[in-house]
C-alpha atoms as a PDB file:
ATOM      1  CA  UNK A   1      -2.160  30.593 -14.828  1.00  0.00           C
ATOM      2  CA  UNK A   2      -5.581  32.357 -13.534  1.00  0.00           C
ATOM      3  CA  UNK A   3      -5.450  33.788  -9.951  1.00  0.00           C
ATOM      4  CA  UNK A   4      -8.972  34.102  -9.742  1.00  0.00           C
ATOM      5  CA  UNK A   5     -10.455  31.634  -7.219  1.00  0.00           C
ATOM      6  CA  UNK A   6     -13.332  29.528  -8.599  1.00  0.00           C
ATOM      7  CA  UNK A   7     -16.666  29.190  -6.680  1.00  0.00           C
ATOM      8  CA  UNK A   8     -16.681  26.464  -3.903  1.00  0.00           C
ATOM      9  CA  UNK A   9     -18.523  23.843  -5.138  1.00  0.00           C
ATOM     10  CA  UNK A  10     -20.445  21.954  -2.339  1.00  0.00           C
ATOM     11  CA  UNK A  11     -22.025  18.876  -1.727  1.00  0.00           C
ATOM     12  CA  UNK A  12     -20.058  17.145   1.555  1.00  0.00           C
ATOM     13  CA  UNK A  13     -19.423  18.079   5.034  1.00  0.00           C
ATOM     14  CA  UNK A  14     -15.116  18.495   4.122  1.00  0.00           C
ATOM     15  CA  UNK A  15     -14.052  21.279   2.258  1.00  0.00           C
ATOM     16  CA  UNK A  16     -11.150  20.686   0.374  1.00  0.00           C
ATOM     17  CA  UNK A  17      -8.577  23.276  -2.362  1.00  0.00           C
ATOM     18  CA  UNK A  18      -7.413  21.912  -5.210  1.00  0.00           C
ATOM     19  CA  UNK A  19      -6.296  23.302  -8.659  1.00  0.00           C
ATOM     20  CA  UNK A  20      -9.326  23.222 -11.486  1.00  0.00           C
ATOM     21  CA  UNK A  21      -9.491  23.676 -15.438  1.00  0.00           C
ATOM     22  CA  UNK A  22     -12.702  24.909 -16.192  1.00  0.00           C
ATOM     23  CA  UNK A  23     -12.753  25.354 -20.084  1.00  0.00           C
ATOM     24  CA  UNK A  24     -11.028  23.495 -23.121  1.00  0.00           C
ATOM     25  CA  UNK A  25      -8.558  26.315 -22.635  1.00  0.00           C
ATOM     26  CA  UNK A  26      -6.847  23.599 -19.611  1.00  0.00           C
ATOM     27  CA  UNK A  27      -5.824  26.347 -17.632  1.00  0.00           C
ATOM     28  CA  UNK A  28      -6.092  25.255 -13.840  1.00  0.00           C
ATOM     29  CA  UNK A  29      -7.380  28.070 -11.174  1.00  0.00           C
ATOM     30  CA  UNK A  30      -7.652  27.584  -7.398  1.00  0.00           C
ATOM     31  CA  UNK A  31     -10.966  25.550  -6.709  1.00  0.00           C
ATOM     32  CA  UNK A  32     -12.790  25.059  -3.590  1.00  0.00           C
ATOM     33  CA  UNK A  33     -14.552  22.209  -3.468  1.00  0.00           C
ATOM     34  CA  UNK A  34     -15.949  19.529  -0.817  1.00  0.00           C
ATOM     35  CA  UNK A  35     -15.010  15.819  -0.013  1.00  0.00           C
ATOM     36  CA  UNK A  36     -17.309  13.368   1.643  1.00  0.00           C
ATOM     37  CA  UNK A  37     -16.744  11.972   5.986  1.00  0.00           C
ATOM     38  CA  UNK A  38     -13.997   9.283   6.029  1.00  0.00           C
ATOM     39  CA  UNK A  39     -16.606   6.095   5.996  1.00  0.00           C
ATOM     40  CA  UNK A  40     -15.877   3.147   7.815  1.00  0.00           C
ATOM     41  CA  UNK A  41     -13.780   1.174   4.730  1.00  0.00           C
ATOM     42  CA  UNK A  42     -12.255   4.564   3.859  1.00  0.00           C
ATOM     43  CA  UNK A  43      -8.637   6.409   3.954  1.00  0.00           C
ATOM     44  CA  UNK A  44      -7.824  10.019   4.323  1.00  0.00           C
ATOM     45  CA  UNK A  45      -4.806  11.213   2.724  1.00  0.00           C
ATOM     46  CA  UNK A  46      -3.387  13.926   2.778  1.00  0.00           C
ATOM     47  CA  UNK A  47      -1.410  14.896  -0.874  1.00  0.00           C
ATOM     48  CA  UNK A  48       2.463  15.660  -0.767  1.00  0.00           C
ATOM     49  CA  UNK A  49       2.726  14.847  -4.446  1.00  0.00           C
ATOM     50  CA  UNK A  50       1.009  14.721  -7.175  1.00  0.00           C
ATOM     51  CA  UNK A  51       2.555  13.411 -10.764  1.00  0.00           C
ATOM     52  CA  UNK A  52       1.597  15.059 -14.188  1.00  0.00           C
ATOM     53  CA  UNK A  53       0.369  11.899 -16.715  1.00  0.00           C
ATOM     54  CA  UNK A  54      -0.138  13.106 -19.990  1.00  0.00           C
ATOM     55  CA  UNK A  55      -3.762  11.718 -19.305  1.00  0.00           C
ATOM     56  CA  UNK A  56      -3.729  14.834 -17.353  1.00  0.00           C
ATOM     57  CA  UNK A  57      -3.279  16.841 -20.424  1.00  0.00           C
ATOM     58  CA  UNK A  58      -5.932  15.383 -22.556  1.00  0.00           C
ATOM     59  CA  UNK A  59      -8.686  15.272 -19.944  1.00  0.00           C
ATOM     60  CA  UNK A  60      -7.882  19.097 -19.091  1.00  0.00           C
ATOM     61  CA  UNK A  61      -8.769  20.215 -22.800  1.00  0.00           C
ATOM     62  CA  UNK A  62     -11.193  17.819 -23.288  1.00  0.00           C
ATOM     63  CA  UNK A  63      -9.125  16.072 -25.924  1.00  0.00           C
ATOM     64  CA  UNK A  64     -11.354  12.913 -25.433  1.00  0.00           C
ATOM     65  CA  UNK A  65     -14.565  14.578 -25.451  1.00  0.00           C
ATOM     66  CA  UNK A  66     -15.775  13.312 -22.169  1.00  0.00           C
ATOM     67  CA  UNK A  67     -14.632  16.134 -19.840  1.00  0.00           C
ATOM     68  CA  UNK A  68     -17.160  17.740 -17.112  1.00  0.00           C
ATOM     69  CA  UNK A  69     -15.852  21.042 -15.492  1.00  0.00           C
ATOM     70  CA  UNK A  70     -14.569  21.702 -13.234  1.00  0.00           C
ATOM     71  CA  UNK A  71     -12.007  19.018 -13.287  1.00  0.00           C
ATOM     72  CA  UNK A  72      -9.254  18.455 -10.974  1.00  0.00           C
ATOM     73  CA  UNK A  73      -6.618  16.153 -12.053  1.00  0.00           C
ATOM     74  CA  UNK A  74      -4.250  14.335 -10.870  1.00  0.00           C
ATOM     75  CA  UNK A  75      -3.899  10.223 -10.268  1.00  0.00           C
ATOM     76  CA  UNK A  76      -0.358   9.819  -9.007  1.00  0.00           C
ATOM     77  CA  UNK A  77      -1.092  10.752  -5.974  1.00  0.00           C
ATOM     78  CA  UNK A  78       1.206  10.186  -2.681  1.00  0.00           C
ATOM     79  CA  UNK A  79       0.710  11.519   0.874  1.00  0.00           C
ATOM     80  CA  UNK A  80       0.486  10.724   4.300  1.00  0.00           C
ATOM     81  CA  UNK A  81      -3.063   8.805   5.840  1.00  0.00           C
ATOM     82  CA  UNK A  82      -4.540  11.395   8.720  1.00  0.00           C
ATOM     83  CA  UNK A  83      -7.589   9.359   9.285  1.00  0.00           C
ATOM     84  CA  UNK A  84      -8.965   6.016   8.682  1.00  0.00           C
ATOM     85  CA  UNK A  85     -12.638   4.540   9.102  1.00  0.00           C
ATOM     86  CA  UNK A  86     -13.741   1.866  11.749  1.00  0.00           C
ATOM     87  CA  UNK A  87     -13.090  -0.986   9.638  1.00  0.00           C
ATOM     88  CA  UNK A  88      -9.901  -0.302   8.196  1.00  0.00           C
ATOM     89  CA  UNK A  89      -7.172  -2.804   9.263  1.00  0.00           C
ATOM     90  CA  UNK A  90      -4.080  -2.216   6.380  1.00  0.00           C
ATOM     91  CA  UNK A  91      -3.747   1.543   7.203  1.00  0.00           C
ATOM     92  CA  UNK A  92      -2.935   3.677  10.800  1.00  0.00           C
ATOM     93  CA  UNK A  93      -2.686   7.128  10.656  1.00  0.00           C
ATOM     94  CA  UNK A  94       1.261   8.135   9.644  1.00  0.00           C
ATOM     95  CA  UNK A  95       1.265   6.149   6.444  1.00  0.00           C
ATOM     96  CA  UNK A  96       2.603   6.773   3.275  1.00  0.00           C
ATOM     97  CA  UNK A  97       0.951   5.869   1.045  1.00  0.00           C
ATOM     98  CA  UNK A  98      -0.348   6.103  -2.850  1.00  0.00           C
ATOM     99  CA  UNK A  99      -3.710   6.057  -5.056  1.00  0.00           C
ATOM    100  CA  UNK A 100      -3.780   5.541  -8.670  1.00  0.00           C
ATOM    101  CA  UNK A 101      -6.212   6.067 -11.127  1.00  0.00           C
ATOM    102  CA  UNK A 102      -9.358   3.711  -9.819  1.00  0.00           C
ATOM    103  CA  UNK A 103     -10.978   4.507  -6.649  1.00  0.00           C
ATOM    104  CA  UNK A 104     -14.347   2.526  -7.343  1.00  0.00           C
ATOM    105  CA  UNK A 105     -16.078  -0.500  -9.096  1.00  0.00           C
ATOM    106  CA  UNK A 106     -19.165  -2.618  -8.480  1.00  0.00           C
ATOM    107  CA  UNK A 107     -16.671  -5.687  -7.048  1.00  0.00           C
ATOM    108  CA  UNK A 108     -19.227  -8.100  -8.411  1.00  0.00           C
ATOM    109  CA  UNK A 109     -16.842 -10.686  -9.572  1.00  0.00           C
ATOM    110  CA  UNK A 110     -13.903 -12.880  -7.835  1.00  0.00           C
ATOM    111  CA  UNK A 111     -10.624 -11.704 -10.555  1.00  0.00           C
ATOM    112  CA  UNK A 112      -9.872  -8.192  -8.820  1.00  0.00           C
ATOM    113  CA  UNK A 113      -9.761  -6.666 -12.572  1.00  0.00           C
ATOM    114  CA  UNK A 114     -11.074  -3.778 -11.389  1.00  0.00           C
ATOM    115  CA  UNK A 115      -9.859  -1.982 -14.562  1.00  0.00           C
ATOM    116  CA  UNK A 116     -12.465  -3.915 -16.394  1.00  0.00           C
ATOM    117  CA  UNK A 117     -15.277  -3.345 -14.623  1.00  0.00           C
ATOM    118  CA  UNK A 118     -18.001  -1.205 -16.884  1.00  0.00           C
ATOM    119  CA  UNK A 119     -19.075   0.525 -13.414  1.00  0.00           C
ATOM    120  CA  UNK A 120     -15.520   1.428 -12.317  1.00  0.00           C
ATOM    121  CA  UNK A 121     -14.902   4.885 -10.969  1.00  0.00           C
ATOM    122  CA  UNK A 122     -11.770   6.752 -12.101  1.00  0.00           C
ATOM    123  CA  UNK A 123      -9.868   9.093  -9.709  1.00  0.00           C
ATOM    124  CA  UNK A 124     -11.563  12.648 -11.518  1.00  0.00           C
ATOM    125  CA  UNK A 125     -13.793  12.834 -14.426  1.00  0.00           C
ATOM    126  CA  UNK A 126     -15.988  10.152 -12.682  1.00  0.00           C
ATOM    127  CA  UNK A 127     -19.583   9.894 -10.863  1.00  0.00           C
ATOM    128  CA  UNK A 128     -19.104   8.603  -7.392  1.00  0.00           C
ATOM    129  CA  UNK A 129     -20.547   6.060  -5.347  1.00  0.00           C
ATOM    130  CA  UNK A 130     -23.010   8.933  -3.988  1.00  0.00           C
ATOM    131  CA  UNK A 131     -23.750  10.798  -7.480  1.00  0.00           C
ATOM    132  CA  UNK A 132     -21.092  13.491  -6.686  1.00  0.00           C
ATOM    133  CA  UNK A 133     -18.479  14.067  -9.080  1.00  0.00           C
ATOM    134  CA  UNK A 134     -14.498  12.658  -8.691  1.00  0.00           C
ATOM    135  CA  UNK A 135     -12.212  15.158  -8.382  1.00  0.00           C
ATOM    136  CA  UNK A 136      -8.367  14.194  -8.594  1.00  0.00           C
ATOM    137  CA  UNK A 137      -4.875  14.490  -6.726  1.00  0.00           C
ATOM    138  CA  UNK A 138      -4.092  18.442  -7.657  1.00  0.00           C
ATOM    139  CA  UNK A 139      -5.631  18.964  -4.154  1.00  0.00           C
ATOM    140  CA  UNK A 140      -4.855  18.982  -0.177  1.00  0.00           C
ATOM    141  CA  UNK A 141      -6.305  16.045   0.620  1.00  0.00           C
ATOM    142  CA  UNK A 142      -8.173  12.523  -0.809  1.00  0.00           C
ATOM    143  CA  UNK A 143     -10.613  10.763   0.745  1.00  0.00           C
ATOM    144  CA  UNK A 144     -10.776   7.079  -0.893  1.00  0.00           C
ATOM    145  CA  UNK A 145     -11.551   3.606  -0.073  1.00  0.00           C
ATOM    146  CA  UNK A 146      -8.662   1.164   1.277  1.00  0.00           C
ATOM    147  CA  UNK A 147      -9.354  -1.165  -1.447  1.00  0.00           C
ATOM    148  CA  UNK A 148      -7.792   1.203  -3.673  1.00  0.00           C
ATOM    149  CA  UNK A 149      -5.026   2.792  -1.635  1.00  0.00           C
ATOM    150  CA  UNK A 150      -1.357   0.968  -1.668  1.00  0.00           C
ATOM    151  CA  UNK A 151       1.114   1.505   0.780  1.00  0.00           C
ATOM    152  CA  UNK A 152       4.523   3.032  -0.186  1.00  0.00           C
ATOM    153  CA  UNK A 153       7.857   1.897   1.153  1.00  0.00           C
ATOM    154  CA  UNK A 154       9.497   4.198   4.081  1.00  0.00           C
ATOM    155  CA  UNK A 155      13.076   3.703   1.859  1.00  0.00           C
ATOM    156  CA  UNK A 156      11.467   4.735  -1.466  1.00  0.00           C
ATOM    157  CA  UNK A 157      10.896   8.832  -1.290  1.00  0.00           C
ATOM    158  CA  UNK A 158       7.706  10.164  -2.213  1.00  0.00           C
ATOM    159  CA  UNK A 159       8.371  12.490  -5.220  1.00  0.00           C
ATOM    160  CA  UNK A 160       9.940   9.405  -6.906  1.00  0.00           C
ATOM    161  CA  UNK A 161       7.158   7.163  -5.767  1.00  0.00           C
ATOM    162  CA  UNK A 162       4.244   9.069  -7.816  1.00  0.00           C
ATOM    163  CA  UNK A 163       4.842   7.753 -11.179  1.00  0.00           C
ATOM    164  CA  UNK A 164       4.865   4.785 -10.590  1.00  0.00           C
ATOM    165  CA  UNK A 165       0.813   5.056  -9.711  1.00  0.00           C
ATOM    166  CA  UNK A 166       0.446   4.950 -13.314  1.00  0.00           C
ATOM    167  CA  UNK A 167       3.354   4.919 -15.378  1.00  0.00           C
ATOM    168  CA  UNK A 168       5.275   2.100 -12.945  1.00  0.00           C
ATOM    169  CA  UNK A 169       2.143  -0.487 -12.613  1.00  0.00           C
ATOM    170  CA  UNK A 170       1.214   0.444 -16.841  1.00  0.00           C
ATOM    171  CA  UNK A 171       4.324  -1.746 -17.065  1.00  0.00           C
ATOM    172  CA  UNK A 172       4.875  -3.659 -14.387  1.00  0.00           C
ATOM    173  CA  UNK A 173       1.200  -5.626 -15.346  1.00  0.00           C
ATOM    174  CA  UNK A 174       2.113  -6.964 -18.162  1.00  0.00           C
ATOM    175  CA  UNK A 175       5.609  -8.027 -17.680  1.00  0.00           C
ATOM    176  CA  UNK A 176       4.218  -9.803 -14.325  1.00  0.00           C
ATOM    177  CA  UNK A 177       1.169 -11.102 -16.158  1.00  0.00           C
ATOM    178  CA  UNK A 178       3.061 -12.742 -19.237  1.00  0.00           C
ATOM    179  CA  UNK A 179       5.763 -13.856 -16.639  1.00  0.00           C
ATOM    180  CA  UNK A 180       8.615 -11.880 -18.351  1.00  0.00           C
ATOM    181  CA  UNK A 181      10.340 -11.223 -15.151  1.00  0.00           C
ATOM    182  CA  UNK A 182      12.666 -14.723 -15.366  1.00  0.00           C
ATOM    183  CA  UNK A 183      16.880 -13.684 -14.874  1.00  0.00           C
ATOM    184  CA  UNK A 184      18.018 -14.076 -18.432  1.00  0.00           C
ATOM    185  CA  UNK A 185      15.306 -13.821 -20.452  1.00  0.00           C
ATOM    186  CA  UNK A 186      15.136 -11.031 -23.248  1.00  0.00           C
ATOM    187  CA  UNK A 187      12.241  -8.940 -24.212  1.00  0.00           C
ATOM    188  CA  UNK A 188      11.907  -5.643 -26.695  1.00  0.00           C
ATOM    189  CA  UNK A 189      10.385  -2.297 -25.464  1.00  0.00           C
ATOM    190  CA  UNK A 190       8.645  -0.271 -27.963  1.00  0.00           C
ATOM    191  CA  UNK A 191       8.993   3.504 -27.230  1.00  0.00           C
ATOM    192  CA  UNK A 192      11.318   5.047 -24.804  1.00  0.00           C
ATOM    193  CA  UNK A 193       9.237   7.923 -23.223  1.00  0.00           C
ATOM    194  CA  UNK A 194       7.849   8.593 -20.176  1.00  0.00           C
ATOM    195  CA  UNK A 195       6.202   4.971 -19.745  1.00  0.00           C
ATOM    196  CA  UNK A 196       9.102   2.813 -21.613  1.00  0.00           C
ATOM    197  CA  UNK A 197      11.683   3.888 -19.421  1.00  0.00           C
ATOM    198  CA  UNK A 198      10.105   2.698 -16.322  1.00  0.00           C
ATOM    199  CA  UNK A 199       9.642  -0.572 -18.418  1.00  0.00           C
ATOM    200  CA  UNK A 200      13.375  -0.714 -19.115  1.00  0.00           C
ATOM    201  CA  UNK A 201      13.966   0.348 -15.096  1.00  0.00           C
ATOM    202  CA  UNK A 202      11.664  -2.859 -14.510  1.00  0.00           C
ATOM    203  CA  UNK A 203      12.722  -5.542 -16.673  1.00  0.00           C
ATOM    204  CA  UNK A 204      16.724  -4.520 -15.562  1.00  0.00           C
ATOM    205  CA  UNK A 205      15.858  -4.982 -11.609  1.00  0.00           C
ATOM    206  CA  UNK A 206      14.120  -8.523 -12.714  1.00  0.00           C
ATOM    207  CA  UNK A 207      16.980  -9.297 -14.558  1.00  0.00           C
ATOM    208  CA  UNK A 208      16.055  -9.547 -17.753  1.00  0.00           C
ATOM    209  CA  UNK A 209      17.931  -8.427 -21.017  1.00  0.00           C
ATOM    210  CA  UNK A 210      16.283  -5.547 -22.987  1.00  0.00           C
ATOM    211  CA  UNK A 211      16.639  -4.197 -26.155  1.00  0.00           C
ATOM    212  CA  UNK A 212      14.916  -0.852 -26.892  1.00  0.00           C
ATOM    213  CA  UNK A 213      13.271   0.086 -29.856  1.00  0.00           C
ATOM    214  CA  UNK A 214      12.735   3.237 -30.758  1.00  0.00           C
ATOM    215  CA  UNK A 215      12.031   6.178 -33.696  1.00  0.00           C
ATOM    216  CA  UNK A 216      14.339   8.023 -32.117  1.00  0.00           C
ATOM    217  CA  UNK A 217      17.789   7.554 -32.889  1.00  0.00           C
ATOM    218  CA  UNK A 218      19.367  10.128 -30.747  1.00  0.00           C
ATOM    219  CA  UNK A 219      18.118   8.386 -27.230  1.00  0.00           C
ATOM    220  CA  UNK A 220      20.050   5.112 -27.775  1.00  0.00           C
ATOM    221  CA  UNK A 221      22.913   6.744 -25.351  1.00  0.00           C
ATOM    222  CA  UNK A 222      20.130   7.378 -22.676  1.00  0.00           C
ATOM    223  CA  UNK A 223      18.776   3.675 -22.924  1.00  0.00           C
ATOM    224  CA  UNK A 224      22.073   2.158 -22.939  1.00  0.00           C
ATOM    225  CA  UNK A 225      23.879   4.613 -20.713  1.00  0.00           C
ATOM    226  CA  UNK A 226      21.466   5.989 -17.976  1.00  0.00           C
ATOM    227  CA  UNK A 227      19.053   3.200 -17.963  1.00  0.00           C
ATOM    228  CA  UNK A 228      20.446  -0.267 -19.047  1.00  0.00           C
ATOM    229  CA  UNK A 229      19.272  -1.712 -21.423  1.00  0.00           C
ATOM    230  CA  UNK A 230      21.529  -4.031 -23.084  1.00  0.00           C
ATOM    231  CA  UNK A 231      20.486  -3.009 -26.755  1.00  0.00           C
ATOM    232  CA  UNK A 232      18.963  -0.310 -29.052  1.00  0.00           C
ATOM    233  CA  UNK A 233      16.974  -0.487 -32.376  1.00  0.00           C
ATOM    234  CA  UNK A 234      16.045   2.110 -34.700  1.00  0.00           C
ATOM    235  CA  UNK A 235      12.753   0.593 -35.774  1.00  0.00           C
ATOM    236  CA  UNK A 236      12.736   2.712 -39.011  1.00  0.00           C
ATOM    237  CA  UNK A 237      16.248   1.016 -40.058  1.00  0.00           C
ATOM    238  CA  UNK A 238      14.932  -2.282 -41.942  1.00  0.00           C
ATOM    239  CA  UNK A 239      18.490  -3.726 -41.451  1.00  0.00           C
ATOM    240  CA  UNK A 240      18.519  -3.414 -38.061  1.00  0.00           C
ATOM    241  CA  UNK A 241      15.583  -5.068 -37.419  1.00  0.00           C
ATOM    242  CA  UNK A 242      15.772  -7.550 -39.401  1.00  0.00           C
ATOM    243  CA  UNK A 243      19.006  -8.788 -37.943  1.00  0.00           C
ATOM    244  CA  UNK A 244      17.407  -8.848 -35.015  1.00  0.00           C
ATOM    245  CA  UNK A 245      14.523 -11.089 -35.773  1.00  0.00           C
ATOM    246  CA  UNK A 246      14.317 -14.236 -33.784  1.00  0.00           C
ATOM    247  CA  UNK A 247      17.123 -12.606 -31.216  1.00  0.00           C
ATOM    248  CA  UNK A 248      14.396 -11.847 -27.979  1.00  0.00           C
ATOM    249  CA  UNK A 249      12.918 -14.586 -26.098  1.00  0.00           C
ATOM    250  CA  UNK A 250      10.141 -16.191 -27.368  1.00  0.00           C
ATOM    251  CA  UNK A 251       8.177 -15.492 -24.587  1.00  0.00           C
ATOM    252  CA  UNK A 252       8.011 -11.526 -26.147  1.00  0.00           C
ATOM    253  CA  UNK A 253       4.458 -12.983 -27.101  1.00  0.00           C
ATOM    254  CA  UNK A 254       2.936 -10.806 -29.905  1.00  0.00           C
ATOM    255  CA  UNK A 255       0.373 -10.239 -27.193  1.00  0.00           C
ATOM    256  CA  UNK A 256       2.591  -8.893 -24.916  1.00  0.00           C
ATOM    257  CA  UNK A 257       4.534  -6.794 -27.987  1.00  0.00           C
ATOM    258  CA  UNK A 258       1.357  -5.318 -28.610  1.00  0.00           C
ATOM    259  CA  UNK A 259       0.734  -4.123 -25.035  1.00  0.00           C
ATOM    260  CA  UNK A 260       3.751  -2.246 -24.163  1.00  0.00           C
ATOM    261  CA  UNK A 261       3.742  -0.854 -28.041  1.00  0.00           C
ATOM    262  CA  UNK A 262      -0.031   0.334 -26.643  1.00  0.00           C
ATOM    263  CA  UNK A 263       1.263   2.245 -23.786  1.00  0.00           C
ATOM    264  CA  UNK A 264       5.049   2.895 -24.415  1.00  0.00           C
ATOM    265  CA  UNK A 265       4.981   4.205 -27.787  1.00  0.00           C
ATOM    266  CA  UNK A 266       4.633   8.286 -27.687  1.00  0.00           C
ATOM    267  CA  UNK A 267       4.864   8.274 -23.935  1.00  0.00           C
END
C-alpha cells in the first residue's frame, strides 16, 4: 500500500482524509480532500466502519470503465451523526447510523425508486448536486442528505451493521417486494457468497424454508450447518434438480429467481 500522501484536493470549506486509488493499479494512498457545510436537510457522520463490496474492487481498477481518479470508495458506511442541518427532524447528534450506496436523485416522481432515477447520485464515482465529485466511506467523515441516511439499531453493533448497506437491503428488496417473507413458504437461493448468505440469514428470520443452490458442492455444510437453510442443491447435478422441480413455493416467481440469481450468484 503507498505511503505517499496524495495532494488535497479542494473545493469546500471541510477538509476531510480518506483512502484514494488513483490509477487502474487500485492501490489506495492517504487523500486529502474537502466536503461541503452540513446544509439545512443534511447529516454529518462521522465513519466507524466502512464494508469492502466487491463493487469496491471493480470501481478501484476501473473494471467498468467509468472510473474518475481519485476515487474513494466505500458505501457501507456506519458512524455516529456529529451535526445535523436546521431542518432535520429524524436525526440528533449521537446517532448511529448508516448510508448506502445513493446519496442523491432528482425526487421528481411519487414511488421513492430512487435507484431508478437516470439523475441519481451514487455514494463515489458520482457528480454532486454542486458539480463536485462523490467521494465514498474509506474516509473520517460523510456529509449526506437525511433522505438517504437510515438509522441503525443501538442492539445491532456497528461492524456487523455495514453489510447490510448493500449486501443486506440487495436481498431484503426483493424478498419484501415479491412478498416471500410468509412463515412456511419455500423459496431457492442461487449462489451462496457474500450476498446469498445474507439472503439465507433473511428468509430464516421470516420464517421461510430455503433451499440453496449452488456450484459449489463443498459449502452445503456451511448452508445447512452455520446458516439454516433447510436444503442444498448442486445445480450442476441434473438429478438433483430435477427431483426438486415443483418442490419450492410457487411464489419463487421466475422474476424473483432471476433477481437473486442477478445478485447472489458469484458474490
Amino acid at each position: 500500500m503507498a505511503t505517499s500522501e496524495e495532494p488535497a484536493e479542494q473545493g469546500h470549506p471541510n477538509q476531510a482524509f480518506g483512502w484514494a486509488a488513483t490509477d487502474t493499479s487500485g492501490v489506495p494512498s492517504p487523500f486529502k480532500f474537502s466536503r461541503r457545510a452540513t446544509g439545512e436537510k443534511d447529516v454529518r457522520v462521522k465513519v466507524l466502519f466502512c464494508g469492502i463490496c466487491h463493487t469496491d474492487l471493480h470501481m478501484i481498477k476501473n473494471e467498468w470503465g467509468k472510473t474518475r481518479y481519485p476515487l474513494v470508495p466505500g458505501h457501507e458506511i456506519v458512524g455516529t451523526v456529529t451535526e445535523v442541518g436546521s431542518k432535520v427532524k429524524k436525526f440528533k447528534v449521537g446517532d448511529k447510523v448508516g448510508v448506502g450506496f445513493f446519496i442523491g436523485a432528482c425526487h421528481s416522481c411519487d414511488n421513492d425508486l430512487e435507484n431508478y432515477c437516470p439523475k441519481k447520485i451514487y455514494t463515489y464515482g458520482s457528480t454532486d448536486y454542486d458539480g463536485t465529485a462523490t467521494q465514498g466511506g474509506f474516509s473520517d467523515f460523510m456529509v449526506v442528505e437525511d433522505r438517504y441516511v437510515v438509522r441503525i439499531p443501538d442492539n445491532l453493533p456497528l461492524d456487523a451493521a455495514a453489510p447490510l448497506l448493500c449486501a443486506g437491503i440487495t436481498v431484503y428488496s426483493p424478498l419484501k417486494y415479491f412478498e416471500l417473507t410468509k412463515p412456511g413458504m419455500h423459496i431457492g437461493v442461487v449462489g451462496l457468497g457474500g450476498v446469498g448468505h445474507v439472503a439465507v440469514k433473511f428468509a430464516k428470520a421470516f420464517g421461510v424454508k430455503v433451499t440453496v443452490i449452488s456450484t459449489s458442492p463443498n459449502k452445503k455444510k456451511e448452508a445447512i450447518e452455520l446458516l439454516g437453510a433447510d436444503s442444498f442443491l448442486v445445480s450442476h447435478d441434473q438429478d438433483q434438480m430435477q427431483d426438486a422441480m415443483g418442490t419450492r413455493d410457487e411464489s419463487l416467481t421466475q422474476s424473483l429467481l432471476f433477481t437473486l440469481f442477478f445478485h447472489c450468484l458469484g458474490c
